[in-house]
N, C-alpha and C. Protein backbone atom coordinates (compact mmCIF):
# COMPACT_ATOMS: atom_id res chain seq x y z
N UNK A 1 -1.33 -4.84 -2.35
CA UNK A 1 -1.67 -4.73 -3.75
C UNK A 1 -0.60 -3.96 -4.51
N UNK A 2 -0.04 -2.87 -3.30
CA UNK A 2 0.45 -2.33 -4.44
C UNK A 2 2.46 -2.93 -5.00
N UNK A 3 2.35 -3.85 -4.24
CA UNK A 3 3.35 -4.73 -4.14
C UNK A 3 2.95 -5.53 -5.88
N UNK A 4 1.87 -6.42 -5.27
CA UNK A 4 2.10 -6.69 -6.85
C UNK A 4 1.77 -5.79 -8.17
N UNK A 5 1.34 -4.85 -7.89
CA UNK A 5 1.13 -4.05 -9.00
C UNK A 5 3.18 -3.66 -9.31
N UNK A 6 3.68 -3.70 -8.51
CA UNK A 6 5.15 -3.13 -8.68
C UNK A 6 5.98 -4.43 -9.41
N UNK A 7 5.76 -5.46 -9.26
CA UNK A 7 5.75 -6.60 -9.99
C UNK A 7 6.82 -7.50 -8.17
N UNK A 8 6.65 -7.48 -7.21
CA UNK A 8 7.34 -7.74 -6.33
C UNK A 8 6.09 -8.67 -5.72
N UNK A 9 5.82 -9.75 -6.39
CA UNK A 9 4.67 -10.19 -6.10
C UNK A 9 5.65 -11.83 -5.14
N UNK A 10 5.22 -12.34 -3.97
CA UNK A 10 6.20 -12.98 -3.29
C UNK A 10 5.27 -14.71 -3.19
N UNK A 11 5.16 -15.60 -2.89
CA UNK A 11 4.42 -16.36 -2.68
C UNK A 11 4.17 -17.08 -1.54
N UNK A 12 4.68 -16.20 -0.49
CA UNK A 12 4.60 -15.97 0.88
C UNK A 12 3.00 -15.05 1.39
N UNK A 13 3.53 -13.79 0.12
CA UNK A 13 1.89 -13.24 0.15
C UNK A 13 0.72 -13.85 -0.05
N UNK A 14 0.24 -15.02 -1.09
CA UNK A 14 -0.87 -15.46 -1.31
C UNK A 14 -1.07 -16.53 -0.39
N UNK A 15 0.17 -17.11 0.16
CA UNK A 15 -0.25 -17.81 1.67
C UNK A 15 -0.81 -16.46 2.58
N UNK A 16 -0.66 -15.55 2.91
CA UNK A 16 -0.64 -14.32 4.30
C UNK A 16 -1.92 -14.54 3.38
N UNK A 17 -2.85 -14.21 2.28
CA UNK A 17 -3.58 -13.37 2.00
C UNK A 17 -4.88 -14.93 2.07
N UNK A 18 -4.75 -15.75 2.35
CA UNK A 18 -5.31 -17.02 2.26
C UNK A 18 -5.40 -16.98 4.03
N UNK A 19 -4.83 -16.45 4.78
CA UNK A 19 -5.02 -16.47 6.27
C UNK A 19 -5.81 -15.17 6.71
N UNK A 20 -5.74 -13.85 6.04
CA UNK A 20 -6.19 -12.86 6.80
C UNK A 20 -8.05 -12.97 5.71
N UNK A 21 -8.72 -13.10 4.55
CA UNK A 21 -9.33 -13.08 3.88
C UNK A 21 -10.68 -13.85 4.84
N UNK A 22 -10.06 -15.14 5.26
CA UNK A 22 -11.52 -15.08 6.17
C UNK A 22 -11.59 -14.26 7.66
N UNK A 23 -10.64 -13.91 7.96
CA UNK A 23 -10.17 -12.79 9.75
C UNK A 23 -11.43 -11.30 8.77
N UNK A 24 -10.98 -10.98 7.46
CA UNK A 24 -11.60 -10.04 7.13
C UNK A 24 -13.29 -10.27 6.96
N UNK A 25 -13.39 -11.15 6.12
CA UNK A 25 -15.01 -11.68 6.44
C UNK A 25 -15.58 -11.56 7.29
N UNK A 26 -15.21 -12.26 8.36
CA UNK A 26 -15.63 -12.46 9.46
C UNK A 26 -15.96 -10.78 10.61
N UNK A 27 -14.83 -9.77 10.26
CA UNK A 27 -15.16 -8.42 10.84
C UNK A 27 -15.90 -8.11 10.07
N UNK A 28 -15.96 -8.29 8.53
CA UNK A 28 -17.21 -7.14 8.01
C UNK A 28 -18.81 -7.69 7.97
N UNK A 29 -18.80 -9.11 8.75
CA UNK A 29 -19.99 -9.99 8.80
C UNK A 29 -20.50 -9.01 10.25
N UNK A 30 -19.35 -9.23 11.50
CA UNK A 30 -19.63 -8.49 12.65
C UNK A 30 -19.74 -6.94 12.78
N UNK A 31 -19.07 -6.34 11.52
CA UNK A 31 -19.46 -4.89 11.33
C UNK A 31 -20.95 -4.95 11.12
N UNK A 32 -21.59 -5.52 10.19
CA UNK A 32 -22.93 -5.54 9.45
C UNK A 32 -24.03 -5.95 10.26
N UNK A 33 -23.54 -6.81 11.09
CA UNK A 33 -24.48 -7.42 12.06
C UNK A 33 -24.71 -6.58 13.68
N UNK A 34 -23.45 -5.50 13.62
CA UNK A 34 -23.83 -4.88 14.84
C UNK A 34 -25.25 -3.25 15.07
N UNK A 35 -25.62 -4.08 15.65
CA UNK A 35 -26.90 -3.07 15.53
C UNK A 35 -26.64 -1.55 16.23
N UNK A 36 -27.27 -0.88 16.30
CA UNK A 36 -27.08 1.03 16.36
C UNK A 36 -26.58 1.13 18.31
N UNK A 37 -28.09 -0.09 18.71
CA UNK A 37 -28.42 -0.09 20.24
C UNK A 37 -26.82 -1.03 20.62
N UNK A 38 -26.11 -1.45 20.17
CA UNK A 38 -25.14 -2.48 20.34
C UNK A 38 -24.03 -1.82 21.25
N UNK A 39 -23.65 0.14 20.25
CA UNK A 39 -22.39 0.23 20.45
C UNK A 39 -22.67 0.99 21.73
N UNK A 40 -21.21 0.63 22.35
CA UNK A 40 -21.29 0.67 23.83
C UNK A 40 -20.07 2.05 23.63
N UNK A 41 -20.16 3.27 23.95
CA UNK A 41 -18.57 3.98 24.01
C UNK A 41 -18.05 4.49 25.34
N UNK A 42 -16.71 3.80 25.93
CA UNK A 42 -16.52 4.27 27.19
C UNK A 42 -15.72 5.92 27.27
N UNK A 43 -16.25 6.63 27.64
CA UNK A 43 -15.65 7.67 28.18
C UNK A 43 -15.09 7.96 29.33
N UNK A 44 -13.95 8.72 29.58
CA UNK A 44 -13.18 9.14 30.45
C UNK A 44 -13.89 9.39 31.78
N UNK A 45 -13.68 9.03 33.05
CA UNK A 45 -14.54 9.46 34.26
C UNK A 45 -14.70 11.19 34.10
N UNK A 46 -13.33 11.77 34.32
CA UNK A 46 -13.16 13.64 34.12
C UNK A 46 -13.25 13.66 32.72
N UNK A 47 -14.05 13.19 31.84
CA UNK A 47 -14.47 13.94 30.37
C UNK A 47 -14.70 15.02 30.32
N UNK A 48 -15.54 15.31 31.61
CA UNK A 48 -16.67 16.99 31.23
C UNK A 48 -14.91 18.13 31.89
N UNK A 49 -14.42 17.24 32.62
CA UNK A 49 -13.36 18.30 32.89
C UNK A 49 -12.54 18.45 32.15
N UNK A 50 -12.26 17.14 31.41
CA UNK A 50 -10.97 17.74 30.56
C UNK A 50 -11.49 18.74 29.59
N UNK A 51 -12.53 18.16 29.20
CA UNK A 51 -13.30 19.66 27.85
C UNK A 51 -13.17 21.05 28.21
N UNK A 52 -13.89 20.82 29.90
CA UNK A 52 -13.79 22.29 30.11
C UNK A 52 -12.38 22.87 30.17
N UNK A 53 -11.55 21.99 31.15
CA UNK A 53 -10.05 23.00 30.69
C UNK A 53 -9.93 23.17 29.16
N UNK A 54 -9.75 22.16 28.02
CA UNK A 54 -9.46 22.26 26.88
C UNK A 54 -9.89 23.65 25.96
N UNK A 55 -11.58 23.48 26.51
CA UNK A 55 -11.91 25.24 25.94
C UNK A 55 -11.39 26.21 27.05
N UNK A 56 -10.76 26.15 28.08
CA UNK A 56 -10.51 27.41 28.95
C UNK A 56 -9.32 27.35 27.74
N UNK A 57 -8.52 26.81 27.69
CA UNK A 57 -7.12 26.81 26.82
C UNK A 57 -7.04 27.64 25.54
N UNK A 58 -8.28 28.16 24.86
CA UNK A 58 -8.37 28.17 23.60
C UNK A 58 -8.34 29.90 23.85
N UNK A 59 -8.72 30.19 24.78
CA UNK A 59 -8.29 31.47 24.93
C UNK A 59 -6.48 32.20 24.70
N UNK A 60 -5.40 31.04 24.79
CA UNK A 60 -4.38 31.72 24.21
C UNK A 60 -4.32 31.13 22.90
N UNK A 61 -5.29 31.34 21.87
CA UNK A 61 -4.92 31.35 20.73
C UNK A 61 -4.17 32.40 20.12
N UNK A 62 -3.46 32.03 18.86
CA UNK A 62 -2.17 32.66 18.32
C UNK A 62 -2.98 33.78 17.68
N UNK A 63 -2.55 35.26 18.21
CA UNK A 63 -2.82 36.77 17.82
C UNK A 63 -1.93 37.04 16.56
N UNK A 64 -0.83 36.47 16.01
CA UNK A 64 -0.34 36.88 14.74
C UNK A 64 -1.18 36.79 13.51
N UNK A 65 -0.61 36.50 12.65
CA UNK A 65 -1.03 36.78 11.27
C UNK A 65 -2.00 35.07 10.70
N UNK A 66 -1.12 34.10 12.00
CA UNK A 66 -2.19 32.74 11.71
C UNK A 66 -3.63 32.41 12.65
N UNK A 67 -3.81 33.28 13.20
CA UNK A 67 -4.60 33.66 14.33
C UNK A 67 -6.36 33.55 13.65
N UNK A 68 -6.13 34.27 12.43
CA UNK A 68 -7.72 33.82 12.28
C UNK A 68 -8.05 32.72 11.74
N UNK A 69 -7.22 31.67 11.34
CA UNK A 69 -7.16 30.52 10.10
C UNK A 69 -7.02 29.22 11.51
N UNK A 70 -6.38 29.64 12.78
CA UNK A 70 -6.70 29.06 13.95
C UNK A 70 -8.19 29.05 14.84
N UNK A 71 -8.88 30.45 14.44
CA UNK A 71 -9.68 30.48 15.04
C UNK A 71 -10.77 29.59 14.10
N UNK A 72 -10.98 29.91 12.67
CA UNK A 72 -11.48 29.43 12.17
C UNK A 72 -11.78 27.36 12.07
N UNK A 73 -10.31 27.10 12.14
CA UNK A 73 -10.19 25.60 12.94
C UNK A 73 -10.69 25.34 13.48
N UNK A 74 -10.78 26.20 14.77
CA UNK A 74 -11.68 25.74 16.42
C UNK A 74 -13.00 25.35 16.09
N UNK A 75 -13.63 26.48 15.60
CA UNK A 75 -15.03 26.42 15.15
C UNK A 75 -15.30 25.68 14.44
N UNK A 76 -14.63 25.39 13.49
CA UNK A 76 -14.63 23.79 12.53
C UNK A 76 -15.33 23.12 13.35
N UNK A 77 -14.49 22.84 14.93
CA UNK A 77 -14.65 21.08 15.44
C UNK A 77 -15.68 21.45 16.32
N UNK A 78 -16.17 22.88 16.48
CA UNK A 78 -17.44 22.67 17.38
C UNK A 78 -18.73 22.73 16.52
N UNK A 79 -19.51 21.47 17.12
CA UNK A 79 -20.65 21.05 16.57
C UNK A 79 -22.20 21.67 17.41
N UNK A 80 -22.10 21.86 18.66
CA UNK A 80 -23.00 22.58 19.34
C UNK A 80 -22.92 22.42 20.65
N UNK A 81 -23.20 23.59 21.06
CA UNK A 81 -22.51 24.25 22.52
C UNK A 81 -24.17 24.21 23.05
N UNK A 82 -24.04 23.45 24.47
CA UNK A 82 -25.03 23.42 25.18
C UNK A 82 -24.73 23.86 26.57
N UNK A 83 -25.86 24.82 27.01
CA UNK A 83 -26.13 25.67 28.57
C UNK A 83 -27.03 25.57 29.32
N UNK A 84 -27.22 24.74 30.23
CA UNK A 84 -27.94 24.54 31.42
C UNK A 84 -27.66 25.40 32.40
N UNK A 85 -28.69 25.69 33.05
CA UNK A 85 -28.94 26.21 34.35
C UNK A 85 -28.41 25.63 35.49
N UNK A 86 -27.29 26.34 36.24
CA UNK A 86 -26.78 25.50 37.36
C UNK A 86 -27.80 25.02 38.54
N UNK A 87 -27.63 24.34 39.13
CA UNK A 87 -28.71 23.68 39.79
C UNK A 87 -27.77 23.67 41.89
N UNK A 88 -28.39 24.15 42.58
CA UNK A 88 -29.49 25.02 42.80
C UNK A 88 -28.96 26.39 42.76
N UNK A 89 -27.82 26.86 42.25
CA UNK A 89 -27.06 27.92 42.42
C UNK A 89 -27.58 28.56 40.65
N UNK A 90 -26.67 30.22 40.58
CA UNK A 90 -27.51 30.63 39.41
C UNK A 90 -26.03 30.88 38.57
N UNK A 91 -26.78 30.94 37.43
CA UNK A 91 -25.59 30.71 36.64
C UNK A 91 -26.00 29.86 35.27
N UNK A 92 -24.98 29.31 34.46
CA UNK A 92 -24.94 28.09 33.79
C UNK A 92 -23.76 27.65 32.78
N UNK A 93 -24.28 26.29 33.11
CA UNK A 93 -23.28 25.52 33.01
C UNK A 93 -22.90 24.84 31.34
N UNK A 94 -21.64 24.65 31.08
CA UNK A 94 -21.10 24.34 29.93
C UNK A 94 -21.19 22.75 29.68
């Protein structure tokens, strides 16, 4: 668009835009039509491990002067921290 708004309008484009217009239909027909129970998300086999190293890591956060505007970040992206009881040992788990 913003091609022709610049006046560099080509007529190569309204062929491209005559080929991708139904490709687009067609995803936002299959966006609309996919139901909640549909989406499938694969996760990593070591997910729970990489997390856990990732928060062991957060312990060398930066002690200078950007240190609290980092810490503040972190906490941004955590949404809620859950603790179970290790099983059969005592303790719990992240």
């Amino acid at each position: 668009m913003r091609a022709i708004e610049d006046g560099r309008y080509e007529l190569s484009m309204k062929e491209r835009l005559k080929t991708v217009q139904p490709e687009k239909a067609s995803l936002t027909e299959t966006n609309q039509n996919a139901g909640a129970g549909e989406l499938n998300i694969l996760l990593h086999s070591n997910i729970r491990q990489l997390y856990h190293r990732k928060v062991g890591e957060l312990e060398s956060v930066p002690t200078g002067p950007d240190a609290m505007e980092a810490i503040n970040f972190i906490r941004s992206m955590i949404e809620i921290v859950v603790l179970r009881p290790k099983v059969p040992e005592k303790g719990l788990d992240l």
